[in-house]
C-alpha atoms as a PDB file:
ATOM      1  CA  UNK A   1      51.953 -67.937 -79.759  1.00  0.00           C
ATOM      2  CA  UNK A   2      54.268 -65.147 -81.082  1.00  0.00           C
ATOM      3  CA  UNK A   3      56.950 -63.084 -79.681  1.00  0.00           C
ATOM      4  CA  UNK A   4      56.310 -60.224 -77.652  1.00  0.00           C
ATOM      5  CA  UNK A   5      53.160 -62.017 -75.766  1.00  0.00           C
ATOM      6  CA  UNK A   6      53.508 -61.252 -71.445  1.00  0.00           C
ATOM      7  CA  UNK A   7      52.303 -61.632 -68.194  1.00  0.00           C
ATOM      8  CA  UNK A   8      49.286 -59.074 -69.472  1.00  0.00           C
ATOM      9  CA  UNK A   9      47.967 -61.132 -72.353  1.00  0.00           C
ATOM     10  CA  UNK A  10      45.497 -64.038 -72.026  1.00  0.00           C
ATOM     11  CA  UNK A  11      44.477 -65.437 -75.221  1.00  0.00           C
ATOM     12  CA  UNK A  12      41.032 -66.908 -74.917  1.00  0.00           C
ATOM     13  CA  UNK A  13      40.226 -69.447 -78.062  1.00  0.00           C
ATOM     14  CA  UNK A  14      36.223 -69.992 -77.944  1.00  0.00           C
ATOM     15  CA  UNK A  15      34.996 -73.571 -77.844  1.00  0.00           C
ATOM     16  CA  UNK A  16      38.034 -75.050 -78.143  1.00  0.00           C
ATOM     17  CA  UNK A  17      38.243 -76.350 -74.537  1.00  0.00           C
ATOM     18  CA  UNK A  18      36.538 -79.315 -72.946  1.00  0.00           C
ATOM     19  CA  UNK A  19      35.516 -81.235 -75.842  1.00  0.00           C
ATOM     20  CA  UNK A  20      34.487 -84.546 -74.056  1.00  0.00           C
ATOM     21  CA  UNK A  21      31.495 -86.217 -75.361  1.00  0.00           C
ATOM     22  CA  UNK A  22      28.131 -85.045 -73.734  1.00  0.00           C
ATOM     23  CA  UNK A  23      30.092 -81.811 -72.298  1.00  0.00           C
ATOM     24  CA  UNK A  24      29.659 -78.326 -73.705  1.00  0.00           C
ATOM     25  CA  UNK A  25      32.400 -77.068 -75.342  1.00  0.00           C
ATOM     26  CA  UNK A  26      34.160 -74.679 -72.766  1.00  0.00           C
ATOM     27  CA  UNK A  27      36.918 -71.892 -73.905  1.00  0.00           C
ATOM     28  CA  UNK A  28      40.507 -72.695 -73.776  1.00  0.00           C
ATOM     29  CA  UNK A  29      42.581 -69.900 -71.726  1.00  0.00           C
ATOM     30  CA  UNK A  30      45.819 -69.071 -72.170  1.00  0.00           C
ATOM     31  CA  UNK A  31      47.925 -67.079 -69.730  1.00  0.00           C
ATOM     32  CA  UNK A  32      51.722 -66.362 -70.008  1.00  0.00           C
ATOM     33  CA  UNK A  33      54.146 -67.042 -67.033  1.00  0.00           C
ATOM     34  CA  UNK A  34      57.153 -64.228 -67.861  1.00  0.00           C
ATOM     35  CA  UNK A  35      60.383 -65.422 -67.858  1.00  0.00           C
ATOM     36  CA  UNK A  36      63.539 -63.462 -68.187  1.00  0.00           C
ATOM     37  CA  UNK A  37      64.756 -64.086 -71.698  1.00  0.00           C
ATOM     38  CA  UNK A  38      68.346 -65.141 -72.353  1.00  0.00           C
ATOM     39  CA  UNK A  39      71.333 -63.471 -72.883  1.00  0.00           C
ATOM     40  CA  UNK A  40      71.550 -61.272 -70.167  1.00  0.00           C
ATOM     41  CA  UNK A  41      68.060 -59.401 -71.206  1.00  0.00           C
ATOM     42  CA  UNK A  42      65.663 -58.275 -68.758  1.00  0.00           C
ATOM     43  CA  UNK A  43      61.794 -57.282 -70.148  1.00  0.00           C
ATOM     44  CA  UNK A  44      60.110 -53.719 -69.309  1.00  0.00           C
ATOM     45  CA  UNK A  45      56.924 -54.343 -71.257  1.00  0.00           C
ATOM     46  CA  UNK A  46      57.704 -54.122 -74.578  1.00  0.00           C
ATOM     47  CA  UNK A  47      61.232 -52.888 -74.448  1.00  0.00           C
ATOM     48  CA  UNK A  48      64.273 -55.040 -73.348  1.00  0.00           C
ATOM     49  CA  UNK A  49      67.228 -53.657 -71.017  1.00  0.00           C
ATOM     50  CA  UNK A  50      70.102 -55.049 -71.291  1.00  0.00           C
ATOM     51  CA  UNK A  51      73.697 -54.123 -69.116  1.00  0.00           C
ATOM     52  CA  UNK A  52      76.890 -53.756 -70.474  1.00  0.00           C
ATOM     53  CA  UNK A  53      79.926 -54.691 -67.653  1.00  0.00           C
ATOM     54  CA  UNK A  54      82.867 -52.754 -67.922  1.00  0.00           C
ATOM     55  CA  UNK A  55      85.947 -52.022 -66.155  1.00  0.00           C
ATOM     56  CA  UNK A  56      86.833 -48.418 -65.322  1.00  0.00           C
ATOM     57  CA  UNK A  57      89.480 -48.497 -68.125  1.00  0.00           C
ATOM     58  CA  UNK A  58      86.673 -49.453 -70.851  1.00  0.00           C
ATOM     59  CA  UNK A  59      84.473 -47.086 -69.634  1.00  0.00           C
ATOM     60  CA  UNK A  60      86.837 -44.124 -69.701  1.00  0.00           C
ATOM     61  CA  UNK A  61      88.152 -45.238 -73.325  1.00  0.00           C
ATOM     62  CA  UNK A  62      84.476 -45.286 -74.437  1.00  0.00           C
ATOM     63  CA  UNK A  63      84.514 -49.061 -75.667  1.00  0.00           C
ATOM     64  CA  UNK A  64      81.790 -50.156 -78.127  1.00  0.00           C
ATOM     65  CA  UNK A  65      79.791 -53.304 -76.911  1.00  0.00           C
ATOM     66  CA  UNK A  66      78.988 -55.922 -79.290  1.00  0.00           C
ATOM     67  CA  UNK A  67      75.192 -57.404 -78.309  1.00  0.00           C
ATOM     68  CA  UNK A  68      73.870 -60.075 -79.337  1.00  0.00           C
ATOM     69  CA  UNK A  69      70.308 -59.510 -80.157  1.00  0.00           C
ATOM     70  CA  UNK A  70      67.294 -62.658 -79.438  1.00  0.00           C
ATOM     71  CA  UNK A  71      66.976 -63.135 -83.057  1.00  0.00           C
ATOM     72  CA  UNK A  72      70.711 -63.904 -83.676  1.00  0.00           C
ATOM     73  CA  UNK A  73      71.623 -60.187 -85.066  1.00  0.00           C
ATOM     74  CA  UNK A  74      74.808 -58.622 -83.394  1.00  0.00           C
ATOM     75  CA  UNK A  75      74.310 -54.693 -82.440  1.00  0.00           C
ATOM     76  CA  UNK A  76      77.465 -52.749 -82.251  1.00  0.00           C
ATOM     77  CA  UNK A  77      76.840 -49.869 -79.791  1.00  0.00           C
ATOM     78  CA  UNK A  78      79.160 -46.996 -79.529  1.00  0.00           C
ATOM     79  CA  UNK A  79      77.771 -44.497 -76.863  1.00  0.00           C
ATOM     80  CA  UNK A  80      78.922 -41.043 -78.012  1.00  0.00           C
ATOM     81  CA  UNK A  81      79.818 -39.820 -74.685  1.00  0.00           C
ATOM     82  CA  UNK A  82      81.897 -40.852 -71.904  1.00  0.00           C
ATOM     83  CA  UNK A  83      80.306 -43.761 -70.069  1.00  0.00           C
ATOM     84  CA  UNK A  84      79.556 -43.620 -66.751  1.00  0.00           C
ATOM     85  CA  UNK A  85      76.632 -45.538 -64.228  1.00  0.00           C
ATOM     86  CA  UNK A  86      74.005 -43.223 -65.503  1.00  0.00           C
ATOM     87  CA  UNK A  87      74.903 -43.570 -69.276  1.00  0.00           C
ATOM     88  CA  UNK A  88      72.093 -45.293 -71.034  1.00  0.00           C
ATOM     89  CA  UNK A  89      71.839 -45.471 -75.174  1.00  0.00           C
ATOM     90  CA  UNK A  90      68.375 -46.176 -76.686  1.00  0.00           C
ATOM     91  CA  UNK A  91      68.058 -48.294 -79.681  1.00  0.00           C
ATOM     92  CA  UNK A  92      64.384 -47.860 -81.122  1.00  0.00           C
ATOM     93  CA  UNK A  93      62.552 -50.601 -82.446  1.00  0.00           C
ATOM     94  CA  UNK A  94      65.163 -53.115 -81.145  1.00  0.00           C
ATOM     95  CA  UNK A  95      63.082 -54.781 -78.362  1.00  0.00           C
ATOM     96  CA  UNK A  96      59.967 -57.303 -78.207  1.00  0.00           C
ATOM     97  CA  UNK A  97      57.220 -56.687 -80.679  1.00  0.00           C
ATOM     98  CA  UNK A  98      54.434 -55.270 -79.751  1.00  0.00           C
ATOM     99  CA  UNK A  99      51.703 -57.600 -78.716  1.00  0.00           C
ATOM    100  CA  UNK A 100      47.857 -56.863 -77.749  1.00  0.00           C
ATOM    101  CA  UNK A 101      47.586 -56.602 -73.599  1.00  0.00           C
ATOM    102  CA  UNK A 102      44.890 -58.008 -71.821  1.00  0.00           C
ATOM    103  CA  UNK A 103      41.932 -60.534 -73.232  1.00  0.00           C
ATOM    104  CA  UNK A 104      42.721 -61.389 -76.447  1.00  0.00           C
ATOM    105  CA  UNK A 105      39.749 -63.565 -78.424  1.00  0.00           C
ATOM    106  CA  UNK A 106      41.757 -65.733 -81.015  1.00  0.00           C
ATOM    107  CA  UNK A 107      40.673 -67.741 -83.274  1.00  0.00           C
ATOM    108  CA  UNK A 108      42.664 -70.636 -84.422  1.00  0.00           C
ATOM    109  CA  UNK A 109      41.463 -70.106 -87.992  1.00  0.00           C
ATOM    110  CA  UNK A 110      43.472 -66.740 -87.869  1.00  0.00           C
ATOM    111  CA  UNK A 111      46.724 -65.495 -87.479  1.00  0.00           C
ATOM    112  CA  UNK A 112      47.388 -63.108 -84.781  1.00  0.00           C
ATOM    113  CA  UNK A 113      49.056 -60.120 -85.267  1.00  0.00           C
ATOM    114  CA  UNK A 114      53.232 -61.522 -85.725  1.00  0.00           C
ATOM    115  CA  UNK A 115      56.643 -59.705 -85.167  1.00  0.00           C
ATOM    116  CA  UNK A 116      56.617 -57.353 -88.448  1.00  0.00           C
ATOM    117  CA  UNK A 117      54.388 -54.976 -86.220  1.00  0.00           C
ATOM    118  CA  UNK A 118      56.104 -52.274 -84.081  1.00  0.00           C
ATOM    119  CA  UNK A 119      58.578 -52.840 -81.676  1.00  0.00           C
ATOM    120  CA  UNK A 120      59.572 -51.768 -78.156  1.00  0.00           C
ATOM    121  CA  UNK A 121      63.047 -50.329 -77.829  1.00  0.00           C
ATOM    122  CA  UNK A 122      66.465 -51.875 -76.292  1.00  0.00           C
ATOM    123  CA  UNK A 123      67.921 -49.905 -73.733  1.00  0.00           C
ATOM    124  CA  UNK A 124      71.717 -50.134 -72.852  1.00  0.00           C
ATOM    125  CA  UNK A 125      72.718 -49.789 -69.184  1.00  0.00           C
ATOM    126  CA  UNK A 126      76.122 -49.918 -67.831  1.00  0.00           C
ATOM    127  CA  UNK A 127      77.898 -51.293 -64.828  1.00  0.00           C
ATOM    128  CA  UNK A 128      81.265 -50.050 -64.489  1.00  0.00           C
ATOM    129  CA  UNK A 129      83.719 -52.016 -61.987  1.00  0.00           C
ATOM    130  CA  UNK A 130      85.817 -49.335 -60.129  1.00  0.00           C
ATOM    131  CA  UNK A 131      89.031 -50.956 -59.084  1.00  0.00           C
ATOM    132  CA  UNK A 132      89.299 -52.088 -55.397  1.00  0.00           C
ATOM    133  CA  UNK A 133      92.880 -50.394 -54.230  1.00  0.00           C
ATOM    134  CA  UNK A 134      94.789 -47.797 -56.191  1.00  0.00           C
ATOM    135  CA  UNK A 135      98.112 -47.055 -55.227  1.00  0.00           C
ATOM    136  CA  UNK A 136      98.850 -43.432 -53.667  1.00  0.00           C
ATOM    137  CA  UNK A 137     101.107 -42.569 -56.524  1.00  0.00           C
ATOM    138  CA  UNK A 138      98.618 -43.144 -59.166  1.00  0.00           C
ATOM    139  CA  UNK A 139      95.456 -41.267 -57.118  1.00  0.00           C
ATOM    140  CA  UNK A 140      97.955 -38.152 -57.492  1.00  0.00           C
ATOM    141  CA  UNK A 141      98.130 -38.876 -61.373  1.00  0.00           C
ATOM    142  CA  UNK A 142      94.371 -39.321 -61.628  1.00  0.00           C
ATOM    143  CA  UNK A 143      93.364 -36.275 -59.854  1.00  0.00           C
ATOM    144  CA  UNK A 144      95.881 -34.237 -61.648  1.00  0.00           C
ATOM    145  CA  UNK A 145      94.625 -35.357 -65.162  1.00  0.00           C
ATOM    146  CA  UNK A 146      90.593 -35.128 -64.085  1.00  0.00           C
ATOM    147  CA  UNK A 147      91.504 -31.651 -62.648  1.00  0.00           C
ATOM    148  CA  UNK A 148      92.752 -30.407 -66.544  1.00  0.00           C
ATOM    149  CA  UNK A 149      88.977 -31.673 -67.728  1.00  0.00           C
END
């Protein structure tokens, strides 16, 4: 099995089934169950999302997010604009490799195709936490400062 496979492959090894004496040999079918991968990741086919939490204060200041890729690599990302909910940075070639969809005839002689191929992308998503209660006072001192933008 290699990295990348989903819910859309089935990997169908000929003869390599039932093998009891007297039976005919029948294929052995494999199907994949998907399962959210760690680490906060969530799949969209070949590409991984993952979601950054920050407070309103991070957001505003523009504060890089260290992730933790699946293979044990840590991605610095530094979005080059203000964040807000809709801010989302692409990172090409960062998600799951690409794997053949659909019937796949393997052969245990060979190997399949592994995870030098090409690669989906990872796509970072933010959720910003607005603050529950601000004071009077300081909604004066906000609005006054976003109305000089």
């Amino acid at each position: 099995m290699k990295p990348g496979f989903g819910e859309q492959t089935t990997l169908r090894f000929p003869k390599h089934g039932n093998k009891a004496f007297g039976a005919h040999a029948s294929d052995l079918i494999v199907k994949f169950v998907s399962k959210e991968p760690a680490g906060g990741f969530a799949r969209d086919g070949n590409n991984l999302v993952y979601c950054v939490n920050l407070d309103l204060i991070e957001a505003l200041e523009s504060k890089p997010a260290t992730i933790k890729t699946l293979d044990g690599r840590s991605i610095l990302v530094t979005p080059n604009e203000a964040i807000t909910p809709q801010t989302q940075v692409v990172l090409k070639g960062e998600g799951m490799p690409a794997q053949p969809v659909g019937n796949v005839l393997a052969d245990t002689l060979c190997e399949l195709k592994g995870a030098d191929g090409p690669r989906g992308d990872l796509i970072v998503r933010y959720n910003i936490a607005f603050p529950k209660k601000i004071l009077n006072h300081h909604k004066d001192s906000i609005m006054q400062a976003l109305a000089q933008c």
